[in-house]
Protein backbone atom coordinates (compact mmCIF):
# COMPACT_ATOMS: atom_id res chain seq x y z
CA UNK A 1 37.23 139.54 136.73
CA UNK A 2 37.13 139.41 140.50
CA UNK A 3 41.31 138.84 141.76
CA UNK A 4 42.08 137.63 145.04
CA UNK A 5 45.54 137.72 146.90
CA UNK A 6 45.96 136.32 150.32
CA UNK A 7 47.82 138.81 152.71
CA UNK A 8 49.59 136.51 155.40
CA UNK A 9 49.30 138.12 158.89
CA UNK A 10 50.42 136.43 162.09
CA UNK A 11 51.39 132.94 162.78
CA UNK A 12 48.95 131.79 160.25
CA UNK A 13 46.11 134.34 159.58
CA UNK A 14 45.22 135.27 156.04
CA UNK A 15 43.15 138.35 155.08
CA UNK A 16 42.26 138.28 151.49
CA UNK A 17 42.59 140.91 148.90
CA UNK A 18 39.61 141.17 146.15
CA UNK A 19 40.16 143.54 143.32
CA UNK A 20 38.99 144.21 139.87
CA UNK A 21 40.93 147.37 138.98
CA UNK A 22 38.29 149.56 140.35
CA UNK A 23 37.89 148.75 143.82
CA UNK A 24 39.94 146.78 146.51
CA UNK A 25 38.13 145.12 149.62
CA UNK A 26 39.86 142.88 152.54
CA UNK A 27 38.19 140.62 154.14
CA UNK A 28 39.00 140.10 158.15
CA UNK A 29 41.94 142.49 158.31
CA UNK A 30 42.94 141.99 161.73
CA UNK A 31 46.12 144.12 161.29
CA UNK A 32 46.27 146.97 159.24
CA UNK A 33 50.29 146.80 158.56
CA UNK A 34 50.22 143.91 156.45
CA UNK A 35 47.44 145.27 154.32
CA UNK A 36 49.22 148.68 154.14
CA UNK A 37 52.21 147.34 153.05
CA UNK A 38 50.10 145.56 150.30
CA UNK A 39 48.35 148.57 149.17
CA UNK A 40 51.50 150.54 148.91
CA UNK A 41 53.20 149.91 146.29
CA UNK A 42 50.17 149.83 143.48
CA UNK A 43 48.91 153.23 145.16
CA UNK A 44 45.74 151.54 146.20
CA UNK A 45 43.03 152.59 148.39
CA UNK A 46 40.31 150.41 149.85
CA UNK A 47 37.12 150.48 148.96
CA UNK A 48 35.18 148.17 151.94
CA UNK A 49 36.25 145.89 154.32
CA UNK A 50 34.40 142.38 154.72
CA UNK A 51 34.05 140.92 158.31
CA UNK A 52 32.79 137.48 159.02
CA UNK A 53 33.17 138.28 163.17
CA UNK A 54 34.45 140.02 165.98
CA UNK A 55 37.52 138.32 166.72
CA UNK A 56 40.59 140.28 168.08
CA UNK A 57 43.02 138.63 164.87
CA UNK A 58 39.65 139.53 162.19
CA UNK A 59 38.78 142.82 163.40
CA UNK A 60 42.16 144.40 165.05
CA UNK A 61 43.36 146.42 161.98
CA UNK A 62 39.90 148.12 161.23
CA UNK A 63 40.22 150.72 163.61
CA UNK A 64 43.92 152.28 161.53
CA UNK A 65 42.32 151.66 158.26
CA UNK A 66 39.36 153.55 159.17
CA UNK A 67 38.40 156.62 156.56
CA UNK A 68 34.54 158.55 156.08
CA UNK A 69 34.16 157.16 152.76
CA UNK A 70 34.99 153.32 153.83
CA UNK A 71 32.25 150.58 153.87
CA UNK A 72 32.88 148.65 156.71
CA UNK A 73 30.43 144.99 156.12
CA UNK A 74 29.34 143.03 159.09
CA UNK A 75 27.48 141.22 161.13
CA UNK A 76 24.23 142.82 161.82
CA UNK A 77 24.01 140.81 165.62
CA UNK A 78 26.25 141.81 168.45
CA UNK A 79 27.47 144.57 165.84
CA UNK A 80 30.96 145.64 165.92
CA UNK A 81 30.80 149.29 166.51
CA UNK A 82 33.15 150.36 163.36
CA UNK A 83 30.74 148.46 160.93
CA UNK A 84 28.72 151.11 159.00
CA UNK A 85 26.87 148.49 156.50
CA UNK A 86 25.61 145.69 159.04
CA UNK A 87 24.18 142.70 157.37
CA UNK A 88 21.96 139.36 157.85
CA UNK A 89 21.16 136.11 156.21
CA UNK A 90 19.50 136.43 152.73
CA UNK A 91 21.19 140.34 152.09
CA UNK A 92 22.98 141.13 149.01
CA UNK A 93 26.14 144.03 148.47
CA UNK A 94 27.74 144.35 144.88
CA UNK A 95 31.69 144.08 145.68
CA UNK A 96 33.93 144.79 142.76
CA UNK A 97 30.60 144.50 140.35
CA UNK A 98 29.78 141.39 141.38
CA UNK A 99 26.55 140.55 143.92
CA UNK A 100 27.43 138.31 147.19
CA UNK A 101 25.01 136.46 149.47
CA UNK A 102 25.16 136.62 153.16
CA UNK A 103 24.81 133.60 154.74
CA UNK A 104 24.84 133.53 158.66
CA UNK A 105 26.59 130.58 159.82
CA UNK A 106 26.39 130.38 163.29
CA UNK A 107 28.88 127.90 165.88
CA UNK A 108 32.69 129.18 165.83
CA UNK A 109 30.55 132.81 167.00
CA UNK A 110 26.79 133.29 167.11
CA UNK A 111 26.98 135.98 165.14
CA UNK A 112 29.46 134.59 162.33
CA UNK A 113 28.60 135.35 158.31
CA UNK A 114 29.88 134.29 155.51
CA UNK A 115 29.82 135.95 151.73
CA UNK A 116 29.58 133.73 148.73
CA UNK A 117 29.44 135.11 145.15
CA UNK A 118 29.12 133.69 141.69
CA UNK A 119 31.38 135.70 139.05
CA UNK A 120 30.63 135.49 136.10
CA UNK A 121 33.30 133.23 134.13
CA UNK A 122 34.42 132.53 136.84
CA UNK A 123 34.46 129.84 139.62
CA UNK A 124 32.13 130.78 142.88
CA UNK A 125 33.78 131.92 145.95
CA UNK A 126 33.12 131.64 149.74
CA UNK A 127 34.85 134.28 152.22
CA UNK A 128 33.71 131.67 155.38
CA UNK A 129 36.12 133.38 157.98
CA UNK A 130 36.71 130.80 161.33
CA UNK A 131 33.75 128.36 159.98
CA UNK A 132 35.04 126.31 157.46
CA UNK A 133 38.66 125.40 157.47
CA UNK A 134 40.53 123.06 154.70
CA UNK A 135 39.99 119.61 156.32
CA UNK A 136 38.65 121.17 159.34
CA UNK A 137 35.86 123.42 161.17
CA UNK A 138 36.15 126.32 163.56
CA UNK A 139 36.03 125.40 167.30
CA UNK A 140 33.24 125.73 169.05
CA UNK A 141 33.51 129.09 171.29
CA UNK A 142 29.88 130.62 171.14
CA UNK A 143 27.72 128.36 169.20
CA UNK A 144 26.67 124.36 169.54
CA UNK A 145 27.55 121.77 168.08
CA UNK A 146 24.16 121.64 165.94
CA UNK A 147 24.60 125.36 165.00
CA UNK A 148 27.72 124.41 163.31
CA UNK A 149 26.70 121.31 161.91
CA UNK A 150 23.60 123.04 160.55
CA UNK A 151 26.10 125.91 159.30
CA UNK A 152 28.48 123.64 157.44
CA UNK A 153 25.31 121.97 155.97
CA UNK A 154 24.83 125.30 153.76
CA UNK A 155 28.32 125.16 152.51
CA UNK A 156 27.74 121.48 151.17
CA UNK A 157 24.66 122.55 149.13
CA UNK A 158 27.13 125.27 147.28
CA UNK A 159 28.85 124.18 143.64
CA UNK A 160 31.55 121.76 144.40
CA UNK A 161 33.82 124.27 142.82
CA UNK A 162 33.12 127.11 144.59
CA UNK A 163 36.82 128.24 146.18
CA UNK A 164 36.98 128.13 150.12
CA UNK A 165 38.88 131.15 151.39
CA UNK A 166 39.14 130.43 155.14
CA UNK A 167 41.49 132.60 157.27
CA UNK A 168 43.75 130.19 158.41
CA UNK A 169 46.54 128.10 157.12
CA UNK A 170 45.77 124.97 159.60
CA UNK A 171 45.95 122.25 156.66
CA UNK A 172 48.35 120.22 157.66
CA UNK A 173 47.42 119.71 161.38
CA UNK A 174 43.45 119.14 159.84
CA UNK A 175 44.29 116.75 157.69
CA UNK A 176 46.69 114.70 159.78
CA UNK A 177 43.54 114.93 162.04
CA UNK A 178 41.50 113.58 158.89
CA UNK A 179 43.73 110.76 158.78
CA UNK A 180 43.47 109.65 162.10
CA UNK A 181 39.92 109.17 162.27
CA UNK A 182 39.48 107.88 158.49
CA UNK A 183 42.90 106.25 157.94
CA UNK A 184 40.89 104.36 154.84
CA UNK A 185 40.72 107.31 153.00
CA UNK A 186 43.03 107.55 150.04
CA UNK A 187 42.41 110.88 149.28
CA UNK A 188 43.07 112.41 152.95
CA UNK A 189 46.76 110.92 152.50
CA UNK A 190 46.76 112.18 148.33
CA UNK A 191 46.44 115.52 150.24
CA UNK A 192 48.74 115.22 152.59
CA UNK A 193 51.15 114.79 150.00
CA UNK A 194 50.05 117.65 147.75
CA UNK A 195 49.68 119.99 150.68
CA UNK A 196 53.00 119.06 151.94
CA UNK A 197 54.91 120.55 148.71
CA UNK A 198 52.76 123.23 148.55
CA UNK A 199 53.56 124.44 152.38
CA UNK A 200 57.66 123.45 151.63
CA UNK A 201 57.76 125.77 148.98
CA UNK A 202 55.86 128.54 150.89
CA UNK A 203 53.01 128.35 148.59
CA UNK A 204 49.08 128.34 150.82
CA UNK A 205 47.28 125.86 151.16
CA UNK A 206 44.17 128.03 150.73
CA UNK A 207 41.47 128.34 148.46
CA UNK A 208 40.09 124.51 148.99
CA UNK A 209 37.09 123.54 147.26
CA UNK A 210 33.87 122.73 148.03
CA UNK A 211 34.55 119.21 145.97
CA UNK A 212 37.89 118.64 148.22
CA UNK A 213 36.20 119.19 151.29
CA UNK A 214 33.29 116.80 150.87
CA UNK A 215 36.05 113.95 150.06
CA UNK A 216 38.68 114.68 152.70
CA UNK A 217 37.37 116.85 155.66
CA UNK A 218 35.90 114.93 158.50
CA UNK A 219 33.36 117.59 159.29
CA UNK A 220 31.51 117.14 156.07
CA UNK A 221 31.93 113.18 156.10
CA UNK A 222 30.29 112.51 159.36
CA UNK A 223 28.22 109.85 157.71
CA UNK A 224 31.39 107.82 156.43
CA UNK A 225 31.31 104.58 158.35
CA UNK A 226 34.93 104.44 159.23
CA UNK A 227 34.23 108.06 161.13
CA UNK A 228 31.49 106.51 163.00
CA UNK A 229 32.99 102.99 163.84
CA UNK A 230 36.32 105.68 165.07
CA UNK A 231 34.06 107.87 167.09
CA UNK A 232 31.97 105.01 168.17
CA UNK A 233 35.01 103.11 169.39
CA UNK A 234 35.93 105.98 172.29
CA UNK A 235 32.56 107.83 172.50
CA UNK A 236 28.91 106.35 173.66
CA UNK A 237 27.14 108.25 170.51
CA UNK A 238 23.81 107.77 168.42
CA UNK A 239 25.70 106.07 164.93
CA UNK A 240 22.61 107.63 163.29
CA UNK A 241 22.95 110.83 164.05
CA UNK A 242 25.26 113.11 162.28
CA UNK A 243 25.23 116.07 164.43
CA UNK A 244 25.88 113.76 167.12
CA UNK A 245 29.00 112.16 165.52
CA UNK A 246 29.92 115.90 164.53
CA UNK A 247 29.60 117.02 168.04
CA UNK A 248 32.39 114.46 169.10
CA UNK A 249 34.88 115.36 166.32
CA UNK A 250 34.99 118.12 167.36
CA UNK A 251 35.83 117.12 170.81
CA UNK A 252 38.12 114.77 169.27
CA UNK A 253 39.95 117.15 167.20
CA UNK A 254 39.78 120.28 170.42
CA UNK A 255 42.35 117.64 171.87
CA UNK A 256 44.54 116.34 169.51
């Protein structure tokens, strides 16, 4: 059974911890002293490292954590120079006996990835770095808006409960973003709620679902009519095009 821990890190980074009592991976471990301090006090070792890009808060700790017989995972593109086992779309690695997919989901970076797995009695799981976010996407600081769009696409054909671990706790500020521009949408302010106790009593916010995305993030619902008529109501944009309603929530939300 695949177990995974969130390390907090930062303002609001999380790296995540997989185990299965043979091997430990982190994913995006962009300090290594919070992931030491983890590893500590059960005498653990890693085994890999999983990187969905090369940003300075994913990537910074790699470097200390560094030993010969480490698999460092990445992005085959514009390859960080630590990575040992570079990667692409369609590729496979087993991780803690279980097999994960690559998927390269281009838009927050051109060269981002993302590593879904299905465990076995267990539900799937999605390590989708800056990409996917609860109730919200990454911004847009390499890739276009129809890169992402087409990127986010993949993640809605996946099981609706597949768990989302994104490396950010920005749930509340997404979803009171959510609310804004679909105000009709019971669910968004459900969430609010739930997420709301969750974050007062220090609990994440993080993994999300596939399922709870589709209903509440306003990324995924860019064909819900109160979206449109919202964008449409400050924006000159083609109301039947999705990408193009996607491209202006995201300059909607880049501001809010």
């Amino acid at each position: 059974m695949l177990q995974i821990k969130p390390i907090p890190a930062f303002q609001d980074n999380y790296f995540w911890l997989i185990e299965n009592g043979e091997e430990t991976w982190v994913v995006d471990p962009g300090d290594a002293d919070p992931v030491l301090k983890t590893l500590e006090p059960r005498a653990q070792k890693l085994t890999g490292i999983l990187i969905t890009h090369h940003h300075p808060d994913h990537i910074g700790g790699v470097a200390e954590l560094l030993n010969p017989a480490l698999q460092i995972v990445g992005p085959e593109k514009n390859r960080f120079e630590l990575v040992n086992t570079p990667v692409s779309e369609g590729d496979t690695l087993r991780i803690c006996g279980v097999e994960f997919k690559v998927m390269e989901v281009p838009g927050h970076t051109l060269n981002h990835l993302a590593y879904y797995a299905e465990p076995g009695g267990q539900a799937p799981v999605l390590f989708c770095g800056d990409t996917l976010f609860a109730a919200g996407c990454g911004r847009l600081f390499e890739g276009t808006p129809e890169q992402m769009y087409q990127s986010l696409s993949k993640f809605q054909q996946l099981p609706d409960n597949t768990q989302i671990y994104c490396a950010h706790e920005y749930t509340e500020t997404n979803l009171a973003f959510a609310l804004s521009v679909e105000p009709g949408n019971s669910q968004v302010q459900q969430r609010i709620e739930e997420v709301a106790a969750l974050r007062a009593k220090g609990i994440p916010s993080i993994p999300t679902s596939i399922k709870s995305e589709k209903a509440t993030n306003p990324f995924l619902r860019t064909t819900s009519e109160e979206i449109i008529a919202t964008v449409a109501s400050s924006h000159s944009v083609d109301k039947t095009d999705p990408t193009d309603i996607f491209a202006y929530l995201r300059k909607m939300k880049d501001v809010f």
